[in-house]
N, C-alpha and C. Protein backbone atom coordinates (compact mmCIF):
# COMPACT_ATOMS: atom_id res chain seq x y z
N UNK A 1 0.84 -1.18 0.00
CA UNK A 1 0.00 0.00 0.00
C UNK A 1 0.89 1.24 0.00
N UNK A 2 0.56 2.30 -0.73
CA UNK A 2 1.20 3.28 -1.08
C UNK A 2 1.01 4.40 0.63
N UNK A 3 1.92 5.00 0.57
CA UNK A 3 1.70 6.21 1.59
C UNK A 3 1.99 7.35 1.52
N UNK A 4 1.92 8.33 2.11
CA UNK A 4 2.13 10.12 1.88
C UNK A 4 3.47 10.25 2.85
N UNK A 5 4.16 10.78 2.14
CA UNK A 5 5.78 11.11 2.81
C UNK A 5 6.12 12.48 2.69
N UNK A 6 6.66 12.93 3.83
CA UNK A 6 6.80 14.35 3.14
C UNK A 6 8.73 14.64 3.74
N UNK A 7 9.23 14.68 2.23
CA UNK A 7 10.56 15.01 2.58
C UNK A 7 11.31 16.20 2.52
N UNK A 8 12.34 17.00 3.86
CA UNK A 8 12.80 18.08 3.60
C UNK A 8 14.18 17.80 3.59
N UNK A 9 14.99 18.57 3.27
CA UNK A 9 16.23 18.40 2.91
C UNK A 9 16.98 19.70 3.25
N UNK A 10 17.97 19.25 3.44
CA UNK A 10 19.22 21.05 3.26
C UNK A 10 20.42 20.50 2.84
N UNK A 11 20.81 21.72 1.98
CA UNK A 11 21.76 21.16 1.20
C UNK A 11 22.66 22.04 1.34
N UNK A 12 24.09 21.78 1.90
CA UNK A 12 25.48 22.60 1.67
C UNK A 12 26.16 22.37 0.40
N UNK A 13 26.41 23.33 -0.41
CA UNK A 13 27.28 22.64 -1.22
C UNK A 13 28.62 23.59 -1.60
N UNK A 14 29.27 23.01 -1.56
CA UNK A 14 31.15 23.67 -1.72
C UNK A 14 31.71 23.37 -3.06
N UNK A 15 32.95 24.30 -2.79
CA UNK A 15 33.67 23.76 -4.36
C UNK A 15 34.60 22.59 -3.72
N UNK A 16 35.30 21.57 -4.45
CA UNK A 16 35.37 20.25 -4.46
C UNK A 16 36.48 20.21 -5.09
N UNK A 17 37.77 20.45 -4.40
CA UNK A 17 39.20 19.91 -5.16
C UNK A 17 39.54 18.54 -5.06
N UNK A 18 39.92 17.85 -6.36
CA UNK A 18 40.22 16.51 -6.00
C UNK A 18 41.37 16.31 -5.18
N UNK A 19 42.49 17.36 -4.72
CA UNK A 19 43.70 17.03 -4.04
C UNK A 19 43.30 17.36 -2.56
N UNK A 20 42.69 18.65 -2.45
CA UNK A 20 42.46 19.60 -1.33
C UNK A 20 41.14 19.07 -0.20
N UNK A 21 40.02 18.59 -1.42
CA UNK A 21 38.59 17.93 -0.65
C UNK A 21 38.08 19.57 -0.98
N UNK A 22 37.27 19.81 0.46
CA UNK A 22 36.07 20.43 0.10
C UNK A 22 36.82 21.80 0.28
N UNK A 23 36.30 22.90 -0.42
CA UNK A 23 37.03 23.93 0.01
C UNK A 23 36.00 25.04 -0.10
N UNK A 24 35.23 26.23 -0.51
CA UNK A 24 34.68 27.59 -0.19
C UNK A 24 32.76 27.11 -0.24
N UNK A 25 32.48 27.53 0.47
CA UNK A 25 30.60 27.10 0.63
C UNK A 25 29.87 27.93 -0.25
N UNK A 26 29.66 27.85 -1.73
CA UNK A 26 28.87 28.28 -2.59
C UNK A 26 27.94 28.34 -2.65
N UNK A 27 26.91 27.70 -1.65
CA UNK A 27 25.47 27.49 -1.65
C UNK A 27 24.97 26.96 -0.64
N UNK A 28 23.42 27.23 0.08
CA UNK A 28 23.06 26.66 1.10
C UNK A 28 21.64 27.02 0.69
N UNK A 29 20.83 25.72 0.83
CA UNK A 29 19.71 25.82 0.09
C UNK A 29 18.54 24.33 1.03
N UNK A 30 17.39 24.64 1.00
CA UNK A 30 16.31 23.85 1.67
C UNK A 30 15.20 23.14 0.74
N UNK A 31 14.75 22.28 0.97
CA UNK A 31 13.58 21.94 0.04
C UNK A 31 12.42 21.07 0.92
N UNK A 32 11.34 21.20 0.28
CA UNK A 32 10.29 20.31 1.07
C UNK A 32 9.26 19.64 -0.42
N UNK A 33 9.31 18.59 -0.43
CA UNK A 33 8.37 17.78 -1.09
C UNK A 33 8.04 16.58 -0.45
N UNK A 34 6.39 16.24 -1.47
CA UNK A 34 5.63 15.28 -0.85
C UNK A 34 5.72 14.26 -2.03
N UNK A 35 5.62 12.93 -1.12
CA UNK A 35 5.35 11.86 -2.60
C UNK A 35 4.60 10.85 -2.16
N UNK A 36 4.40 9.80 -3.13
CA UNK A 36 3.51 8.79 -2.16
C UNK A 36 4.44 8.00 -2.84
N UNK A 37 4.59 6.46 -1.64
CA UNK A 37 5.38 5.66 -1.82
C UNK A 37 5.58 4.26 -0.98
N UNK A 38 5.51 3.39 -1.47
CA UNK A 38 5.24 1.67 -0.75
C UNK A 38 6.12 2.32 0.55
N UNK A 39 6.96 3.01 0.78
CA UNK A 39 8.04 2.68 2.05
C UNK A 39 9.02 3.90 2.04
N UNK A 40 9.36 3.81 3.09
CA UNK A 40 10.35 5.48 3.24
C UNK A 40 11.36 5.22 2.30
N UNK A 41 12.58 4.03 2.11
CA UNK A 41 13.42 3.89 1.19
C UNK A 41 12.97 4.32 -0.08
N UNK A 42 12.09 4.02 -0.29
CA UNK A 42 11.77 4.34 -1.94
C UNK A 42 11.06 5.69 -2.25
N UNK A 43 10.09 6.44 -1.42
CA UNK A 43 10.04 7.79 -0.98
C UNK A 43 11.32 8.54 -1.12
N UNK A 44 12.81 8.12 -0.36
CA UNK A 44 14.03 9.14 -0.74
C UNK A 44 14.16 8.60 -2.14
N UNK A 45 13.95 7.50 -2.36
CA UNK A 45 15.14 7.47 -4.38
C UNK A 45 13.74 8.11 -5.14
N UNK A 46 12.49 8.18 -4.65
CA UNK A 46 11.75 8.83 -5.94
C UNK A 46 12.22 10.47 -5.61
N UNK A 47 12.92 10.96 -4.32
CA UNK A 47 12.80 12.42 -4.52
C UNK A 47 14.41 12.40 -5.16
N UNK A 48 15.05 11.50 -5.17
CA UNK A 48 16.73 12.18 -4.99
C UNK A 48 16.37 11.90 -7.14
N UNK A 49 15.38 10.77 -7.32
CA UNK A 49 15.03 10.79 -9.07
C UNK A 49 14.28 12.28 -9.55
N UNK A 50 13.43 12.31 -9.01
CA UNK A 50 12.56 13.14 -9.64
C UNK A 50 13.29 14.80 -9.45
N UNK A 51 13.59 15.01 -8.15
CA UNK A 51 13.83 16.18 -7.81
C UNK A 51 15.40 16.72 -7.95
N UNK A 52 16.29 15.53 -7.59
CA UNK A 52 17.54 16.07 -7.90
C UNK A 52 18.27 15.56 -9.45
N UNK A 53 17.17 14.85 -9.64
CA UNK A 53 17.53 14.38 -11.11
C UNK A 53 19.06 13.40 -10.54
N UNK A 54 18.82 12.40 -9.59
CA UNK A 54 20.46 11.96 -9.26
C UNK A 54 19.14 10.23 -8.94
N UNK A 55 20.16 9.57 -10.03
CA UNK A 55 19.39 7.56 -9.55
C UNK A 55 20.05 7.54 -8.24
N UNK A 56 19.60 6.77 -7.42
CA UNK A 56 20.59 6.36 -6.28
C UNK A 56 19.76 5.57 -5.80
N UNK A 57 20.21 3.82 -5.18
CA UNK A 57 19.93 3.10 -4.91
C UNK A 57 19.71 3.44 -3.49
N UNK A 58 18.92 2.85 -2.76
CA UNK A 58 18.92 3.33 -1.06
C UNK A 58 19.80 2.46 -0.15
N UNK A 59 19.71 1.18 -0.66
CA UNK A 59 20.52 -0.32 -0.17
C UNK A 59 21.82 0.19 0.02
N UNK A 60 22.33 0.59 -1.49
CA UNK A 60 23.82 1.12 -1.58
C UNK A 60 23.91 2.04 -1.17
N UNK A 61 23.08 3.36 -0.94
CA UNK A 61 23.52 4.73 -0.31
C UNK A 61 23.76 4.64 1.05
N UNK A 62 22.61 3.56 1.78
CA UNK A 62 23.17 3.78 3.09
C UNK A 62 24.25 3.33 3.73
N UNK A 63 25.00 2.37 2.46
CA UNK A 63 26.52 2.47 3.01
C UNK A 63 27.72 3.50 3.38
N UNK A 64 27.00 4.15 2.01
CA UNK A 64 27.98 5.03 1.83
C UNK A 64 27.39 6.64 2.54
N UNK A 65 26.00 6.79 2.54
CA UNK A 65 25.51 7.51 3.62
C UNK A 65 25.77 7.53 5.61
N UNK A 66 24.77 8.36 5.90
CA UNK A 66 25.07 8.31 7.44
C UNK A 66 23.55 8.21 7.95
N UNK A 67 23.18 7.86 8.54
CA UNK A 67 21.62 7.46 9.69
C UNK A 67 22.15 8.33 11.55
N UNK A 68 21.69 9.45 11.41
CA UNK A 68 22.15 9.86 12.94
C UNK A 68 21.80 9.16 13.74
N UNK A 69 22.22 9.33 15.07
CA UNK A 69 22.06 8.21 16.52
C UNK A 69 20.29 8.18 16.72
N UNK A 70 19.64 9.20 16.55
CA UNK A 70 18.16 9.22 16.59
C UNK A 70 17.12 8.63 15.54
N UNK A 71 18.14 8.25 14.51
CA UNK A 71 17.40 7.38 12.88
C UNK A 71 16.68 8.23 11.96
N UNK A 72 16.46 9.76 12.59
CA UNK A 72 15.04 10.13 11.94
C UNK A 72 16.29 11.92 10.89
N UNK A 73 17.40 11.17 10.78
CA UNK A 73 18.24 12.18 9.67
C UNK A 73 18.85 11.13 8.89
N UNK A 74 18.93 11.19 7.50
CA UNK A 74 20.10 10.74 6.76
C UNK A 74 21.00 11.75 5.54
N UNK A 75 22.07 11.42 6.26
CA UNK A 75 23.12 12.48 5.57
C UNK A 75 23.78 11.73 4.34
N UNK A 76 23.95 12.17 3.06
CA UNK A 76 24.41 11.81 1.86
C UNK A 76 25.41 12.99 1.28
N UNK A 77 26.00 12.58 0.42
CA UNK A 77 27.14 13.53 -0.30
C UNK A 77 27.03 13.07 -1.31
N UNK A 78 27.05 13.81 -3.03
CA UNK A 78 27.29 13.37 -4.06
C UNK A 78 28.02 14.44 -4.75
N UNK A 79 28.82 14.30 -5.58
CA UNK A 79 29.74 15.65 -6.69
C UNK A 79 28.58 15.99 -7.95
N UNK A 80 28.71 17.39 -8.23
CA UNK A 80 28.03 17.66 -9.21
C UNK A 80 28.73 18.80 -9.97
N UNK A 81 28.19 18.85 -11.53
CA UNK A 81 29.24 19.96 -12.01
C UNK A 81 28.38 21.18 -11.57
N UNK A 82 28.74 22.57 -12.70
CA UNK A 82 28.25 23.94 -12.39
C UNK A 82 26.78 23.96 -12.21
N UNK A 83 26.45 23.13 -13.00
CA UNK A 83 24.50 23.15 -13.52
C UNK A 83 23.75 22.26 -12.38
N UNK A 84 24.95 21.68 -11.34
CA UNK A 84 24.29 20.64 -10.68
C UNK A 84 23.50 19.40 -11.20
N UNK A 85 24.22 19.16 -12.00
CA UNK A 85 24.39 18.06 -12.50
C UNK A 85 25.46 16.78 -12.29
N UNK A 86 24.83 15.62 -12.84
CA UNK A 86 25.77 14.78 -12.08
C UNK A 86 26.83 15.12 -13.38
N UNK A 87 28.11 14.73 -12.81
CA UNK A 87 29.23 15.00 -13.73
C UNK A 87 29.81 13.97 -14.83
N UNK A 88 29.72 14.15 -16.10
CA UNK A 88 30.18 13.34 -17.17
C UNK A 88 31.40 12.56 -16.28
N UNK A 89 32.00 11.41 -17.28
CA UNK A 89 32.98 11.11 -17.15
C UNK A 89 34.27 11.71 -17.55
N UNK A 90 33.95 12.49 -18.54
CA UNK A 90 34.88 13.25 -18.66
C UNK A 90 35.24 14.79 -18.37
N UNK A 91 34.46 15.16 -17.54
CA UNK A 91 34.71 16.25 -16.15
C UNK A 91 35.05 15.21 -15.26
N UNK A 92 34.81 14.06 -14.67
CA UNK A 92 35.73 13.33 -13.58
C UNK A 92 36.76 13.67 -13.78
N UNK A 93 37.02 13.06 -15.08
CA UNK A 93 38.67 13.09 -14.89
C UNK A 93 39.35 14.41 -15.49
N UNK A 94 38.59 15.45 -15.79
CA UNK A 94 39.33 16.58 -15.89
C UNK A 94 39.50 17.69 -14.27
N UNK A 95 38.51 17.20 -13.95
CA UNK A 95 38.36 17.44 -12.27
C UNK A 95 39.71 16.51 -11.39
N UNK A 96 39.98 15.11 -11.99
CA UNK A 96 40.75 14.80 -11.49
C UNK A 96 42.23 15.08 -11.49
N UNK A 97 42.21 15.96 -12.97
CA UNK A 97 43.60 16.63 -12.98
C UNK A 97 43.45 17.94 -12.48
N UNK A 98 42.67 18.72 -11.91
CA UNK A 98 42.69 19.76 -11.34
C UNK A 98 42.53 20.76 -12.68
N UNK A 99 41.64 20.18 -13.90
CA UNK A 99 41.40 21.50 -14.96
C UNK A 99 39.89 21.58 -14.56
N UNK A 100 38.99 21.21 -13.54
CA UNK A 100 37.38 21.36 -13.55
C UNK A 100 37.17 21.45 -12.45
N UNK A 101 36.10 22.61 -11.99
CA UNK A 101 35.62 22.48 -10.76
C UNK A 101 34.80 21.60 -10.41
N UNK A 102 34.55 20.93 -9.85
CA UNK A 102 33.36 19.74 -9.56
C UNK A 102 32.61 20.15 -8.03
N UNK A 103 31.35 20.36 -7.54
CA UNK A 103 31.00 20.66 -6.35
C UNK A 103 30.96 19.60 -5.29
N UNK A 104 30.70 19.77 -4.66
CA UNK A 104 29.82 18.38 -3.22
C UNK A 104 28.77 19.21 -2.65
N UNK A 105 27.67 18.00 -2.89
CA UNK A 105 26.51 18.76 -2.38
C UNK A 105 26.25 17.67 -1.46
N UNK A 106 26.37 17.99 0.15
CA UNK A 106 25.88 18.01 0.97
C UNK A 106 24.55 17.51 1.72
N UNK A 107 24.15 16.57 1.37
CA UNK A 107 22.14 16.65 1.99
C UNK A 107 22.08 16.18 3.01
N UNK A 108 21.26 16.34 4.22
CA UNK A 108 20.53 15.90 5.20
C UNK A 108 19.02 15.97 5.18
N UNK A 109 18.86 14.53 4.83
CA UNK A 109 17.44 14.41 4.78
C UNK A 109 16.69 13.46 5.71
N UNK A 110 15.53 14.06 6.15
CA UNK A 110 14.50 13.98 7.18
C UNK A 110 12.95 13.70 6.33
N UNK A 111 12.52 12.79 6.86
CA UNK A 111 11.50 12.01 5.90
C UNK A 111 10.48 12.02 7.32
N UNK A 112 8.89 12.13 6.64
CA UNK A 112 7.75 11.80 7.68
C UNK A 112 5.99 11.25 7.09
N UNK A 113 6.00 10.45 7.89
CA UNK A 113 4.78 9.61 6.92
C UNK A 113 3.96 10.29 6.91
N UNK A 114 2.82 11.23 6.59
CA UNK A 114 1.92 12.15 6.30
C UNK A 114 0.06 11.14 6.95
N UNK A 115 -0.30 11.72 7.89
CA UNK A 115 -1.31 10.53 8.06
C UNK A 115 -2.44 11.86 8.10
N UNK A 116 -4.09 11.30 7.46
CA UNK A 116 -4.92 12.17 7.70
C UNK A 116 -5.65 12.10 9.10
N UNK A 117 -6.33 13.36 9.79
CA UNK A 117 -6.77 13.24 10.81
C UNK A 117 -7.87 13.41 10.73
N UNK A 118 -8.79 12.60 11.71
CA UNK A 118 -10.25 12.76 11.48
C UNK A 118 -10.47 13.94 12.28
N UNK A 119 -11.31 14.94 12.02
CA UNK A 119 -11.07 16.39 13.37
C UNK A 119 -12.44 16.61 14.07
N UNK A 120 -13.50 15.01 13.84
CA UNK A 120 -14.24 15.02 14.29
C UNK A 120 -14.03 14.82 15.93
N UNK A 121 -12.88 12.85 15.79
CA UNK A 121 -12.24 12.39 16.84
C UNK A 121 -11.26 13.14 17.04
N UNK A 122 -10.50 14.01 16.79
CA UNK A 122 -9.20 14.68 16.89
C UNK A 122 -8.11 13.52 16.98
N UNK A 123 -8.37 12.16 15.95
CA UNK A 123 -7.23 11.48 15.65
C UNK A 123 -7.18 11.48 14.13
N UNK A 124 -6.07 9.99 14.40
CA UNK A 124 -5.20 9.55 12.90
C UNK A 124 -6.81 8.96 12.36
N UNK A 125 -7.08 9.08 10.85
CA UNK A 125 -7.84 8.22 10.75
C UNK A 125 -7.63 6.55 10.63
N UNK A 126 -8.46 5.91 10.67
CA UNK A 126 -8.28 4.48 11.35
C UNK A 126 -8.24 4.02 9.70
N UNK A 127 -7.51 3.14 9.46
CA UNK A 127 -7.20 2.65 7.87
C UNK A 127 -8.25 2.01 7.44
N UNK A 128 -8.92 0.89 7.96
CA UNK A 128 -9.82 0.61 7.98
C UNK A 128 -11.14 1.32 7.77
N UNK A 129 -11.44 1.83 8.28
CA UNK A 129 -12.54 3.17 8.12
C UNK A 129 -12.20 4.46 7.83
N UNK A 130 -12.05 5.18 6.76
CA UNK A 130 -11.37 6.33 6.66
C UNK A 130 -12.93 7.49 6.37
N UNK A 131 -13.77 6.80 6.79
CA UNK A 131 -15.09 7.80 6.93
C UNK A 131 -16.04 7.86 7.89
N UNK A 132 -15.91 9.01 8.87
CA UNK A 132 -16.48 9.72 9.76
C UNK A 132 -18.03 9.26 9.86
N UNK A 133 -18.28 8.55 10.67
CA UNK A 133 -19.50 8.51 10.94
C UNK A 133 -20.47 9.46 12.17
N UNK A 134 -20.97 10.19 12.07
CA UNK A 134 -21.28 11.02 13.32
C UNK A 134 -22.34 10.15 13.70
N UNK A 135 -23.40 9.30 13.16
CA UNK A 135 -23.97 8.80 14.34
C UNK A 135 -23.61 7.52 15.65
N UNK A 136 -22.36 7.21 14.89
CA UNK A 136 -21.67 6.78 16.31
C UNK A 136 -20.54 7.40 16.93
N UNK A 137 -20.98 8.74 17.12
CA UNK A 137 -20.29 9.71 18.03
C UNK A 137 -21.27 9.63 18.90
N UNK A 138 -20.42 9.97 20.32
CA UNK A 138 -20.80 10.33 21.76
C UNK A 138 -21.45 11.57 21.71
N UNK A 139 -22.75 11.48 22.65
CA UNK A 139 -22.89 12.62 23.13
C UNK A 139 -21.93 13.87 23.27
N UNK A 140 -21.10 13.78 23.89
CA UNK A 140 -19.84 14.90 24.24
C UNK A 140 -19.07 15.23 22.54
N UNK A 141 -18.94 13.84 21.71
CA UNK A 141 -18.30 14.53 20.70
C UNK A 141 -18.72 15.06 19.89
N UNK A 142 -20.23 14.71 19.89
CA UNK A 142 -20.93 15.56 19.22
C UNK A 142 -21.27 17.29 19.90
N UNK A 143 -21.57 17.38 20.71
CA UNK A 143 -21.38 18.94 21.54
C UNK A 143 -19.91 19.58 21.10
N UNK A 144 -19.36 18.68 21.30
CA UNK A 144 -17.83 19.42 20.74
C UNK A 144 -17.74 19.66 19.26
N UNK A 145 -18.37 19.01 18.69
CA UNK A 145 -18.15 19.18 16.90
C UNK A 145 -19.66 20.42 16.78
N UNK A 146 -20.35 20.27 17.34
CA UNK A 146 -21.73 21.18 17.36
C UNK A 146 -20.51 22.83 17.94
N UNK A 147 -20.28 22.95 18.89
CA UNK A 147 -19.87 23.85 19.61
C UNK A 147 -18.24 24.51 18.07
N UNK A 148 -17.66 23.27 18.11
CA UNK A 148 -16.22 24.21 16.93
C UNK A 148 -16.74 25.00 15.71
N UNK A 149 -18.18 24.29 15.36
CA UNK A 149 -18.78 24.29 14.24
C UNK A 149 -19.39 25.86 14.27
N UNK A 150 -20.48 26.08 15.36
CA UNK A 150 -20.74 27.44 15.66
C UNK A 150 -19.52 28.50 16.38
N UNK A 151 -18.54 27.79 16.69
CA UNK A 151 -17.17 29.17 16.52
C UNK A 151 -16.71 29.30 15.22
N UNK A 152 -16.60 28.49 14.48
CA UNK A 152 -15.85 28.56 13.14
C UNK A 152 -16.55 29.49 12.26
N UNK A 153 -18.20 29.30 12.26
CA UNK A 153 -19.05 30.19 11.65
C UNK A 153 -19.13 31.14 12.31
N UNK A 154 -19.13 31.80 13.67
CA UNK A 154 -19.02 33.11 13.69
C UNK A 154 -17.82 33.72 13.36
N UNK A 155 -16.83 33.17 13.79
CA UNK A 155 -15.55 33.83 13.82
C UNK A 155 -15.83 34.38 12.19
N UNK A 156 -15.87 33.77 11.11
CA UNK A 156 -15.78 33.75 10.05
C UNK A 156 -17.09 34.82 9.16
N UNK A 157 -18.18 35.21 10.17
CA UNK A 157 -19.14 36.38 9.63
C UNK A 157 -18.96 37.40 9.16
């Protein structure tokens, strides 16, 4: 079953000597998109496809990626040329003789499953039933949905 993910990101990115490593911070930049997707792994490769225009396997990135002590960041690095693009093979290796600038861009990305709320119950809706029935609401939740209902319409006169 597919789900709603919503991923943000920040991105450092520097200029990138192949002798030196990273050297002056050219850019610092944020993003937020939503996707739907069987599973968080595949949620990051449809944004790092669609959005950074970069394939990347998730299996293999998180080797070469980082998962902070709390699980809920993953940090990645990839080189890109001026256009931010991934770099030909032949800017590698002109980058590797020190005739091309090549960047490193930086990401830390933070992923979150997107769930709808029923605001009748003031919860998650239940997967199973994803439609509000008010006649098996309580007395009380109904006064409470009666009562938000006549603030919402005045406030709004």
């Amino acid at each position: 079953m597919r789900k709603k993910y919503e991923i943000r990101s920040d991105h450092d990115v520097y200029e990138d000597s192949y002798e030196e490593g990273e050297l002056n911070a050219v850019n610092t930049y944020e993003d937020k998109w939503t996707v739907y997707a069987e599973d968080p792994m595949k949620a990051i490769e449809k944004y790092f496809d669609t959005v950074l225009n970069r394939k990347i396997d998730m299996a293999t990135a998180l080797d070469d990626g980082l998962i902070d002590e709390d699980g809920r960041t993953f940090y990645y690095s990839y080189a890109e040329n001026k256009y931010g693009e991934e770099p030909s093979e032949g800017e590698k290796a002109s980058w590797k003789e020190g005739k091309t600038t090549l960047y490193s861009n930086n990401v830390s990305i933070s992923i979150s499953e997107l769930v709808p709320v029923d605001l009748h119950r003031m919860q998650p809706v239940n997967e199973l039933d994803n439609k509000t029935n008010t006649d098996s609401m309580s007395k009380f939740d109904k006064a409470t949905l009666e009562a938000l209902n006549k603030y919402l319409f005045n406030k709004h006169r």
